[in-house]
Protein backbone atom coordinates (compact mmCIF):
# COMPACT_ATOMS: atom_id res chain seq x y z
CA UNK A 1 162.63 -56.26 -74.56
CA UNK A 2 163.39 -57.35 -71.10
CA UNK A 3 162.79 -60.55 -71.67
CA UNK A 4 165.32 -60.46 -74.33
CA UNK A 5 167.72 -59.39 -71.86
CA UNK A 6 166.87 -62.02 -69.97
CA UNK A 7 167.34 -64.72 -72.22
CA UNK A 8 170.67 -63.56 -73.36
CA UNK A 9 171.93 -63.00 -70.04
CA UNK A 10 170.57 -66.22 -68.40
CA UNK A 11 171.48 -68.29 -71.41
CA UNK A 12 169.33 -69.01 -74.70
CA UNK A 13 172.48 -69.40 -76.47
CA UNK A 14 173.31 -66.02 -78.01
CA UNK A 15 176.24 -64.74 -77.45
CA UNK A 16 176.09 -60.94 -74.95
CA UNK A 17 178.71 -60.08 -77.29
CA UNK A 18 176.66 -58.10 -79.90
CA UNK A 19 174.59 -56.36 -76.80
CA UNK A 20 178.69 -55.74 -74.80
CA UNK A 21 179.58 -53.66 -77.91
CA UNK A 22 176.51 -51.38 -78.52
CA UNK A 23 176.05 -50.86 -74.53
CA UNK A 24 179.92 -49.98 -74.38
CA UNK A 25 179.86 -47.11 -76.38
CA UNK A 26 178.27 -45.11 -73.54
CA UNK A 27 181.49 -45.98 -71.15
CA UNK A 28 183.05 -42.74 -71.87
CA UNK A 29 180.04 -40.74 -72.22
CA UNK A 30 179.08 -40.89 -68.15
CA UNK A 31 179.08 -37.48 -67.08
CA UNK A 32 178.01 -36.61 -63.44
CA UNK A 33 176.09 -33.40 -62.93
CA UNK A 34 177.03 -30.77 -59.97
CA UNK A 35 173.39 -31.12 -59.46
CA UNK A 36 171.01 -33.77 -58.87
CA UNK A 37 168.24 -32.08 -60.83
CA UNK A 38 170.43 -31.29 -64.32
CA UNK A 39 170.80 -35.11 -64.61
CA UNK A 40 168.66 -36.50 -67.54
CA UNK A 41 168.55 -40.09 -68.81
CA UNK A 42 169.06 -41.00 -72.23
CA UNK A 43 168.84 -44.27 -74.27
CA UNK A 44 168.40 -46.36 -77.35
CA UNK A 45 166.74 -48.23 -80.15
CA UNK A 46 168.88 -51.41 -81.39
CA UNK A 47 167.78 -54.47 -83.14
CA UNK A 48 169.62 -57.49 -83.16
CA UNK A 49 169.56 -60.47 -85.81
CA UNK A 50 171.50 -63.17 -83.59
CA UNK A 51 174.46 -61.98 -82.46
CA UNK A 52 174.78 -59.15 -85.35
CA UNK A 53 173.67 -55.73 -84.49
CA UNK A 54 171.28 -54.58 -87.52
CA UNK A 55 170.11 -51.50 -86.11
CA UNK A 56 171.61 -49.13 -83.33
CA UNK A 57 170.00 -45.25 -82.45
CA UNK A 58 171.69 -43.85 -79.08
CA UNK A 59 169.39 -40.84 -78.08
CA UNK A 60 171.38 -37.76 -78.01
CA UNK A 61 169.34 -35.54 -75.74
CA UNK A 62 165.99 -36.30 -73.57
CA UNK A 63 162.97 -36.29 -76.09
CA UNK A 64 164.30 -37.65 -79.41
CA UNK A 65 164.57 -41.27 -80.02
CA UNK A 66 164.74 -43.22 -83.06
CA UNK A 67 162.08 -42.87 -85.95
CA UNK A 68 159.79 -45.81 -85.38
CA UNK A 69 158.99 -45.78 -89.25
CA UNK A 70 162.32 -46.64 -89.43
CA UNK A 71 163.20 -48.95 -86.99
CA UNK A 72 159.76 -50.97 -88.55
CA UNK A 73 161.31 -50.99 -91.84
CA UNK A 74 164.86 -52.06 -90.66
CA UNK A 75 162.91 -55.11 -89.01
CA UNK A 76 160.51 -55.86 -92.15
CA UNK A 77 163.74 -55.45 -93.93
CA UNK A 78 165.71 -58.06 -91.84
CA UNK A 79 162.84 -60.39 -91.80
CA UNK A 80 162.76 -60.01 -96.12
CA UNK A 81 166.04 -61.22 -96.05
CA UNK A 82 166.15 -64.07 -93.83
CA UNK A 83 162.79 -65.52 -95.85
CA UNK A 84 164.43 -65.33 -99.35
């Protein structure tokens, strides 16, 4: 959330390094349209536990995006693991 962002970027302790590496896999995949109106944003599901990325979804096209079944069960998941 933005908030998250916030937190890691003004200091809560956890490291931005987790959050450098997935966000740096898009440096190469900036691609400037001849036209304003073919541009089209895309973007992401991830889930972090600390610093370790857990889950990670880059949209490939406008419209899809991660399955939030899914992403729910990677995060029930997560949470199973760090109770036991």
């Amino acid at each position: 959330t933005a908030f998250r962002f916030k937190d890691r970027i003004f200091g809560d302790g956890a490291p931005l390094d987790s959050l450098f590496d997935v966000l740096g896999k898009w440096k190469d995949a900036v691609y400037i349209p001849p036209k304003l109106d073919q541009s089209t944003n895309h973007g992401g599901t991830f889930m972090f536990d600390g610093d370790q990325t857990v889950y990670a979804y880059y949209d490939e096209s406008p419209g899809t995006h991660a399955d939030p079944f899914g992403v729910v069960e990677k995060a029930i998941e997560v949470a199973r693991r760090k109770s036991e």
